[in-house]
PDB file of N, CA and C in Angstrom:
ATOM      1  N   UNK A   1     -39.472 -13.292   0.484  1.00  0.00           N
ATOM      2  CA  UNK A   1     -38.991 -12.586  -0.674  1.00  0.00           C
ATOM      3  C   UNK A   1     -40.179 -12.126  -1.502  1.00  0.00           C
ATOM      4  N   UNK A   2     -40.027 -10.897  -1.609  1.00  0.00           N
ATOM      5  CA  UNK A   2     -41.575 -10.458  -2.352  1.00  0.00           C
ATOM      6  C   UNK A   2     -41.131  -9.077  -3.145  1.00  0.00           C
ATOM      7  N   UNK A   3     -41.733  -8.837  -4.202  1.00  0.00           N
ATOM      8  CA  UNK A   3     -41.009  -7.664  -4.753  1.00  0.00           C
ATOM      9  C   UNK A   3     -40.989  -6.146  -4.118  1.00  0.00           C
ATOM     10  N   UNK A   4     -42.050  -5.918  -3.182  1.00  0.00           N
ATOM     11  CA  UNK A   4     -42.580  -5.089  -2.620  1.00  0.00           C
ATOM     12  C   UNK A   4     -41.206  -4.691  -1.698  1.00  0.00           C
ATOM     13  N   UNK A   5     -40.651  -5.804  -0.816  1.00  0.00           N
ATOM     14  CA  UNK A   5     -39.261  -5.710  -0.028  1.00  0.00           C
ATOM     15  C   UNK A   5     -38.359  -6.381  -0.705  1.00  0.00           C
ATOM     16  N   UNK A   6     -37.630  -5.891  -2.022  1.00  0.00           N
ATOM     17  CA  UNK A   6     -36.428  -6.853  -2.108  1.00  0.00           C
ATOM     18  C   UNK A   6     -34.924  -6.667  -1.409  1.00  0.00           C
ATOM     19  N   UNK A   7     -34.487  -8.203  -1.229  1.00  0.00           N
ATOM     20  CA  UNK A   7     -33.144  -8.229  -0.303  1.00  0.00           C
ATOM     21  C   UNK A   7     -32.311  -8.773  -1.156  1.00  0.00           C
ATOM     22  N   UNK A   8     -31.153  -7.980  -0.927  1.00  0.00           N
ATOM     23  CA  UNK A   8     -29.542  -8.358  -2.132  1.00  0.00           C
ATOM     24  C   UNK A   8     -28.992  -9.630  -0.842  1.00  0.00           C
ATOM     25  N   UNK A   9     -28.776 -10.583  -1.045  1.00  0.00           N
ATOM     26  CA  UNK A   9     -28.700 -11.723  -0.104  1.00  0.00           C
ATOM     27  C   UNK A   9     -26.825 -12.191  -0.228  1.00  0.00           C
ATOM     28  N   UNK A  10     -26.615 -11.896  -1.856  1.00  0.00           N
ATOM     29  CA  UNK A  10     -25.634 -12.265  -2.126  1.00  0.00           C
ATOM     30  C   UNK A  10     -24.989 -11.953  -3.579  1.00  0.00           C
ATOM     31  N   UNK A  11     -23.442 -11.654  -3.704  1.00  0.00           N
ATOM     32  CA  UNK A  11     -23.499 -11.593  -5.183  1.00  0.00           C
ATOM     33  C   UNK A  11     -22.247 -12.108  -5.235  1.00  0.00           C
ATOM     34  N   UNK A  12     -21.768 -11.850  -6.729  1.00  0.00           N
ATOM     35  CA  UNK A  12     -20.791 -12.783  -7.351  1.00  0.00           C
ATOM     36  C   UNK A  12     -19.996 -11.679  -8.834  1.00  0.00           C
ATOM     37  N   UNK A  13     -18.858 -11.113  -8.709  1.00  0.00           N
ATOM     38  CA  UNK A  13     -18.080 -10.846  -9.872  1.00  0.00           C
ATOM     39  C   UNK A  13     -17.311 -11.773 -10.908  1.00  0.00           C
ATOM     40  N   UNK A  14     -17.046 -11.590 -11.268  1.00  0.00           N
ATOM     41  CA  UNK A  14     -16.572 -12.435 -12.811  1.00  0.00           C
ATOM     42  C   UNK A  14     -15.229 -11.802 -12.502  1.00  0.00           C
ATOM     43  N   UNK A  15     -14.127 -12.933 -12.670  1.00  0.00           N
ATOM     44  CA  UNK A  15     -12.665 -12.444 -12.408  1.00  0.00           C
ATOM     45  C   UNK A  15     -12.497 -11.179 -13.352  1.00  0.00           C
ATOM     46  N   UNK A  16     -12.679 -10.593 -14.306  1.00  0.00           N
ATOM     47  CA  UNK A  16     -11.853  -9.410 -14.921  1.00  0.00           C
ATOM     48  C   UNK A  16     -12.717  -8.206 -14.249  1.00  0.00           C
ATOM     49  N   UNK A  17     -14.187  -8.124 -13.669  1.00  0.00           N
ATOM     50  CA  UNK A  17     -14.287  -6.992 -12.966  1.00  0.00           C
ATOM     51  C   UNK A  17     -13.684  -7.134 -11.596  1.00  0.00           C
ATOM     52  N   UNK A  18     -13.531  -8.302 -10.761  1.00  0.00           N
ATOM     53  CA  UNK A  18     -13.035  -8.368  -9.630  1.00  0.00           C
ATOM     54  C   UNK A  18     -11.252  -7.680  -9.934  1.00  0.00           C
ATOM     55  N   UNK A  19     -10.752  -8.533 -11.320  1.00  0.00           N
ATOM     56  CA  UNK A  19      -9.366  -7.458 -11.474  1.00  0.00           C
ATOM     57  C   UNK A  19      -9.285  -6.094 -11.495  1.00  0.00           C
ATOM     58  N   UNK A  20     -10.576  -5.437 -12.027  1.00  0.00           N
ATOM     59  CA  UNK A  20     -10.135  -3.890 -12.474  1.00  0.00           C
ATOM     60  C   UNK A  20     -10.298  -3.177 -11.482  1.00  0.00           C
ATOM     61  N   UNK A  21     -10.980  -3.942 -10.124  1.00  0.00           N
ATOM     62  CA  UNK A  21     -11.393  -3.486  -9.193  1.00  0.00           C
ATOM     63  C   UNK A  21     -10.045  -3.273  -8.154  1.00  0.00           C
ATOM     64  N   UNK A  22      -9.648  -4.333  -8.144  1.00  0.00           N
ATOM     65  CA  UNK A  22      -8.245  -4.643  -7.890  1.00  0.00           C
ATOM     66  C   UNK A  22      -7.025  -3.594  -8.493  1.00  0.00           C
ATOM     67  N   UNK A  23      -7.102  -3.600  -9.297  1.00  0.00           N
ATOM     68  CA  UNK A  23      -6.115  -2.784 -10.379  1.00  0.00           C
ATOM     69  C   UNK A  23      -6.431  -1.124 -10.157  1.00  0.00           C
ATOM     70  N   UNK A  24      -7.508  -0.831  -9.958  1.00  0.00           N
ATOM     71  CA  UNK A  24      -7.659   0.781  -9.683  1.00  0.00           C
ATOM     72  C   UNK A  24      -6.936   0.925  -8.642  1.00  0.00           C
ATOM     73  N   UNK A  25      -7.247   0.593  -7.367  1.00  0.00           N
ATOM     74  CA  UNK A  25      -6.286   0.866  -6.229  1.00  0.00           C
ATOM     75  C   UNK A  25      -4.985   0.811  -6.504  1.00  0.00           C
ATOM     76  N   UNK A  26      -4.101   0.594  -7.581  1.00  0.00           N
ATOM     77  CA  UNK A  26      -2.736   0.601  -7.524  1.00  0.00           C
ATOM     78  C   UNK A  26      -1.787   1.681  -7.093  1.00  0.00           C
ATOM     79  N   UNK A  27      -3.150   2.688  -7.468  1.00  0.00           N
ATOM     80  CA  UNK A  27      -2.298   4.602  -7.908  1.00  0.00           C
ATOM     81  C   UNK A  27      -2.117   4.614  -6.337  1.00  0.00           C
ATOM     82  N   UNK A  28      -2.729   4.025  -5.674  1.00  0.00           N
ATOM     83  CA  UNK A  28      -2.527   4.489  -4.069  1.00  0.00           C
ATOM     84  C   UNK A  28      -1.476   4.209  -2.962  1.00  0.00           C
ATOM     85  N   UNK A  29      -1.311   2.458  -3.426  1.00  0.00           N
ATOM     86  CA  UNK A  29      -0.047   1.814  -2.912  1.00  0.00           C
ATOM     87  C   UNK A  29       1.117   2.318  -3.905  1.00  0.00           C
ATOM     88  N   UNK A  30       0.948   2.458  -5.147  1.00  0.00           N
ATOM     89  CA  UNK A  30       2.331   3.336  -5.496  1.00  0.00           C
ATOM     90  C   UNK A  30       2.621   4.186  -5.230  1.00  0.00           C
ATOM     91  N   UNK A  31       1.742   5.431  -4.668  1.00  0.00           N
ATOM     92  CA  UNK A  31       2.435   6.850  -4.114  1.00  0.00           C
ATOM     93  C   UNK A  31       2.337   6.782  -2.360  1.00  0.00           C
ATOM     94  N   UNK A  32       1.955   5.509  -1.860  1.00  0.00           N
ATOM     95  CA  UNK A  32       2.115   5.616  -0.288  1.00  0.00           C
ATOM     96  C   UNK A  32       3.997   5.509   0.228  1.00  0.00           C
ATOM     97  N   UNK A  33       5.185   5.036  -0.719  1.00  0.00           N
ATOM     98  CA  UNK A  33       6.472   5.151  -0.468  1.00  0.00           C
ATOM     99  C   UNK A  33       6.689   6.939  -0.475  1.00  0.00           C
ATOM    100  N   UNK A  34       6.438   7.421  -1.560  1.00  0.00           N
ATOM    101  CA  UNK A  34       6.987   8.670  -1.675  1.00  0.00           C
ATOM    102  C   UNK A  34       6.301   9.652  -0.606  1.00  0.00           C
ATOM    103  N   UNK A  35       5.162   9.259  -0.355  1.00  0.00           N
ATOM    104  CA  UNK A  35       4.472  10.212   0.902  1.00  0.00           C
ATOM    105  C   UNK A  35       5.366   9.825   2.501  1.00  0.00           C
ATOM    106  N   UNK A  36       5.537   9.033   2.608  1.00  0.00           N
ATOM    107  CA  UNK A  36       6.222   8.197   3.975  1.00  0.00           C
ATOM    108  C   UNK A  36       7.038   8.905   3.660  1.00  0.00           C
ATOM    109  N   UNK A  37       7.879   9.179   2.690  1.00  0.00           N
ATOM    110  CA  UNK A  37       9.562   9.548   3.018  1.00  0.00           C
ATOM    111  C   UNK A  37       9.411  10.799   2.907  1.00  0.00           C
ATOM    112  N   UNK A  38       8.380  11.970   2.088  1.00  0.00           N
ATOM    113  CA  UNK A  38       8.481  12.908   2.429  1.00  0.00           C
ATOM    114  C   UNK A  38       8.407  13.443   3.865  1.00  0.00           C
ATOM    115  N   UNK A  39       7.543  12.736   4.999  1.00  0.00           N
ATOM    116  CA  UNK A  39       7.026  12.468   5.562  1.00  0.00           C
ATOM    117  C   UNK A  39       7.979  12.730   6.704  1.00  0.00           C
ATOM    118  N   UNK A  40       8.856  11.648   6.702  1.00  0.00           N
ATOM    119  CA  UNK A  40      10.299  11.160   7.724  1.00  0.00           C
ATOM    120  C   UNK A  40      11.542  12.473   7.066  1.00  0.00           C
ATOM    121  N   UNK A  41      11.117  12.893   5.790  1.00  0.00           N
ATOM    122  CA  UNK A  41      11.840  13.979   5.741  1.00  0.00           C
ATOM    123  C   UNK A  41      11.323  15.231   6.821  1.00  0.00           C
ATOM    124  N   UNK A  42      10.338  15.732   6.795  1.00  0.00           N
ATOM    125  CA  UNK A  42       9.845  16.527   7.505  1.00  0.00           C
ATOM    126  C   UNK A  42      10.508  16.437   9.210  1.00  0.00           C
ATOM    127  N   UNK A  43      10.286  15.115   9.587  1.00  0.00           N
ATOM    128  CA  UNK A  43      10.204  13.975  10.386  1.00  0.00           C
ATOM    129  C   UNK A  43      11.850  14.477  11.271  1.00  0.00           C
ATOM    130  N   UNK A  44      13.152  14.484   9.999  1.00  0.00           N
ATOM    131  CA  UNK A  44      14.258  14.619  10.294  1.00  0.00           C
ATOM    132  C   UNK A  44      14.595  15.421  10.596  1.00  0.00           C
ATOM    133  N   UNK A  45      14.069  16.658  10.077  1.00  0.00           N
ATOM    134  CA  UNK A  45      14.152  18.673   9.769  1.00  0.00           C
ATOM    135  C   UNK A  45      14.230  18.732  11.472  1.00  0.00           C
ATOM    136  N   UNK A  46      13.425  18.045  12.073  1.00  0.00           N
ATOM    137  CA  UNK A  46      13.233  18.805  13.320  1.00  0.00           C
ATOM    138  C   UNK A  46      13.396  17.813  14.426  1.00  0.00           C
ATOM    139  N   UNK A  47      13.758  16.363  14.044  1.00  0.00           N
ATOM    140  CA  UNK A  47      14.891  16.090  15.135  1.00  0.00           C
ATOM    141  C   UNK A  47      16.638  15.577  14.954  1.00  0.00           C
ATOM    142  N   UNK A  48      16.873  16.223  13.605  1.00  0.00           N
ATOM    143  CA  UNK A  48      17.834  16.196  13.205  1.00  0.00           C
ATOM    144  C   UNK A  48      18.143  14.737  12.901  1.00  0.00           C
ATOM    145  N   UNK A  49      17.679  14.125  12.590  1.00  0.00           N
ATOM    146  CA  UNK A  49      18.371  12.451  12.498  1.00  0.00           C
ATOM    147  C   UNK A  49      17.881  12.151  10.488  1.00  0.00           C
ATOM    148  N   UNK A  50      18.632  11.516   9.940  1.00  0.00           N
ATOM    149  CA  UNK A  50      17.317  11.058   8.749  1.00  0.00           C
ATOM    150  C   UNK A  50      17.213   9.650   8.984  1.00  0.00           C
ATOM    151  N   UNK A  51      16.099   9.374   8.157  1.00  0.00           N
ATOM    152  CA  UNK A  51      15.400   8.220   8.023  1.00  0.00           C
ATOM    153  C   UNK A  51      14.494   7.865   6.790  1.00  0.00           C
ATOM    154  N   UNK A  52      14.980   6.821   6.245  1.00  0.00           N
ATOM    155  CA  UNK A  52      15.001   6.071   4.886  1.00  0.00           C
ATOM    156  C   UNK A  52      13.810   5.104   4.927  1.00  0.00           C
ATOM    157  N   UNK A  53      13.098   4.658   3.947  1.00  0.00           N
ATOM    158  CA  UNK A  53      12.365   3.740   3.840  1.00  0.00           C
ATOM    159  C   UNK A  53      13.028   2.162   4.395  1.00  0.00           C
ATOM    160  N   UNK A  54      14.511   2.601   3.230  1.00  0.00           N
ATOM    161  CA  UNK A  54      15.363   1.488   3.429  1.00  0.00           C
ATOM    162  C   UNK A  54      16.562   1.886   3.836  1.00  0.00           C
ATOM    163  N   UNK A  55      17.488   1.431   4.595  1.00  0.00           N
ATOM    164  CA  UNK A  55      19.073   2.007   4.826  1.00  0.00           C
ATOM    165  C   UNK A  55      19.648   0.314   4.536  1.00  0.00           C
ATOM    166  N   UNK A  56      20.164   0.645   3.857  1.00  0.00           N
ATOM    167  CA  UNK A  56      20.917  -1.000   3.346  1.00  0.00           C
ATOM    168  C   UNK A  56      22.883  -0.878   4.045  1.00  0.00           C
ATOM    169  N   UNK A  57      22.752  -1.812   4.966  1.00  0.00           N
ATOM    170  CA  UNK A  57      24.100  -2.121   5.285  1.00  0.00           C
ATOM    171  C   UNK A  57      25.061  -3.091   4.889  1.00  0.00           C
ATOM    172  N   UNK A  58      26.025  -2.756   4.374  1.00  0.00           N
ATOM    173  CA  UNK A  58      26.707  -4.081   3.843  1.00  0.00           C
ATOM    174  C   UNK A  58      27.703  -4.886   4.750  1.00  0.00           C
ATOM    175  N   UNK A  59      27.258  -5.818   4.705  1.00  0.00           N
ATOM    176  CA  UNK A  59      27.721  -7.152   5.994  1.00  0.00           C
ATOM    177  C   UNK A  59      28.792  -8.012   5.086  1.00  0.00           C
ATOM    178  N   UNK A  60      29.992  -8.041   5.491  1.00  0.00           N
ATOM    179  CA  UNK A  60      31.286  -8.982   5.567  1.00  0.00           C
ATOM    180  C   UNK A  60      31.221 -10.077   5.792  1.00  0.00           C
ATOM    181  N   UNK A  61      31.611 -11.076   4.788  1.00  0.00           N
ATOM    182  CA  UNK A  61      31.455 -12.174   5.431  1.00  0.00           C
ATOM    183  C   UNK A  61      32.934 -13.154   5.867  1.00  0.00           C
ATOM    184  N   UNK A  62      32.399 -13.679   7.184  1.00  0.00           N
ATOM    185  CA  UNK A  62      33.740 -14.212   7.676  1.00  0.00           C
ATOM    186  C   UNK A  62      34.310 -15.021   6.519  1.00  0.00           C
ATOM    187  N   UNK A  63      35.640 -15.033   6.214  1.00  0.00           N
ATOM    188  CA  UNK A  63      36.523 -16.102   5.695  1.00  0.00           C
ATOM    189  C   UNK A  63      36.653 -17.179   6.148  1.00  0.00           C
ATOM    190  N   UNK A  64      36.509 -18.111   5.191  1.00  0.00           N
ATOM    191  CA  UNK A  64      36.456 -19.275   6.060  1.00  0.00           C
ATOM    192  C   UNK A  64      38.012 -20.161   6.102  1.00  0.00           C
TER     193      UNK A  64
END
Protein backbone atom coordinates (compact mmCIF):
# COMPACT_ATOMS: atom_id res chain seq x y z
CA UNK A 1 0.00 0.00 0.00
CA UNK A 2 1.76 3.14 -1.03
CA UNK A 3 0.23 6.33 -2.18
CA UNK A 4 1.80 6.25 -5.53
CA UNK A 5 -0.71 2.89 -6.24
CA UNK A 6 -3.71 3.28 -4.12
CA UNK A 7 -6.24 0.21 -3.79
CA UNK A 8 -10.09 0.67 -2.65
CA UNK A 9 -9.90 -2.88 -0.78
CA UNK A 10 -13.21 -2.31 0.80
CA UNK A 11 -16.06 -0.04 1.84
CA UNK A 12 -18.96 0.43 4.04
CA UNK A 13 -22.44 2.72 3.74
CA UNK A 14 -24.29 3.97 6.65
CA UNK A 15 -27.95 2.56 6.54
CA UNK A 16 -29.79 5.90 5.25
CA UNK A 17 -27.40 6.12 2.11
CA UNK A 18 -27.63 2.34 1.61
CA UNK A 19 -31.72 3.30 1.87
CA UNK A 20 -31.78 6.08 -0.70
CA UNK A 21 -29.90 3.90 -2.76
CA UNK A 22 -32.45 1.40 -2.36
CA UNK A 23 -35.35 3.78 -2.63
CA UNK A 24 -34.29 5.36 -6.08
CA UNK A 25 -34.85 2.16 -7.89
CA UNK A 26 -38.51 2.13 -6.91
CA UNK A 27 -39.66 4.28 -10.14
CA UNK A 28 -38.56 1.10 -12.01
CA UNK A 29 -40.26 -1.84 -10.25
CA UNK A 30 -43.37 0.39 -10.17
CA UNK A 31 -43.72 0.93 -13.89
CA UNK A 32 -42.36 -2.76 -14.80
CA UNK A 33 -46.51 -4.03 -14.20
CA UNK A 34 -47.85 -1.46 -16.59
CA UNK A 35 -45.10 -2.16 -19.30
CA UNK A 36 -45.77 -6.17 -19.10
CA UNK A 37 -49.41 -5.63 -19.69
CA UNK A 38 -49.05 -3.21 -22.30
CA UNK A 39 -46.88 -5.62 -23.56
CA UNK A 40 -49.33 -8.95 -23.46
CA UNK A 41 -51.71 -6.36 -24.83
CA UNK A 42 -49.81 -6.03 -27.97
CA UNK A 43 -49.09 -9.76 -27.25
CA UNK A 44 -53.12 -10.49 -27.65
CA UNK A 45 -53.79 -8.05 -30.87
CA UNK A 46 -52.13 -10.68 -32.82
CA UNK A 47 -52.88 -13.96 -31.38
CA UNK A 48 -56.16 -13.12 -30.41
CA UNK A 49 -56.22 -14.50 -26.82
CA UNK A 50 -55.83 -11.78 -23.73
CA UNK A 51 -53.69 -12.03 -20.97
CA UNK A 52 -53.66 -10.37 -17.52
CA UNK A 53 -50.99 -9.91 -15.05
CA UNK A 54 -53.59 -11.49 -12.84
CA UNK A 55 -56.93 -13.42 -13.91
CA UNK A 56 -58.55 -14.16 -10.52
CA UNK A 57 -60.99 -17.19 -10.47
CA UNK A 58 -63.51 -17.67 -7.99
CA UNK A 59 -63.50 -21.23 -6.43
CA UNK A 60 -66.73 -22.74 -4.55
CA UNK A 61 -66.41 -24.23 -1.74
CA UNK A 62 -67.77 -27.71 -1.08
CA UNK A 63 -70.59 -27.76 1.63
CA UNK A 64 -69.93 -29.59 4.16
Amino acid sequence: MTPDRPVLRGTSQNPDVFFQAREACNKYYDAAPAIVQAQMDKFAKIVGRAYHLFDYVARQMPSA
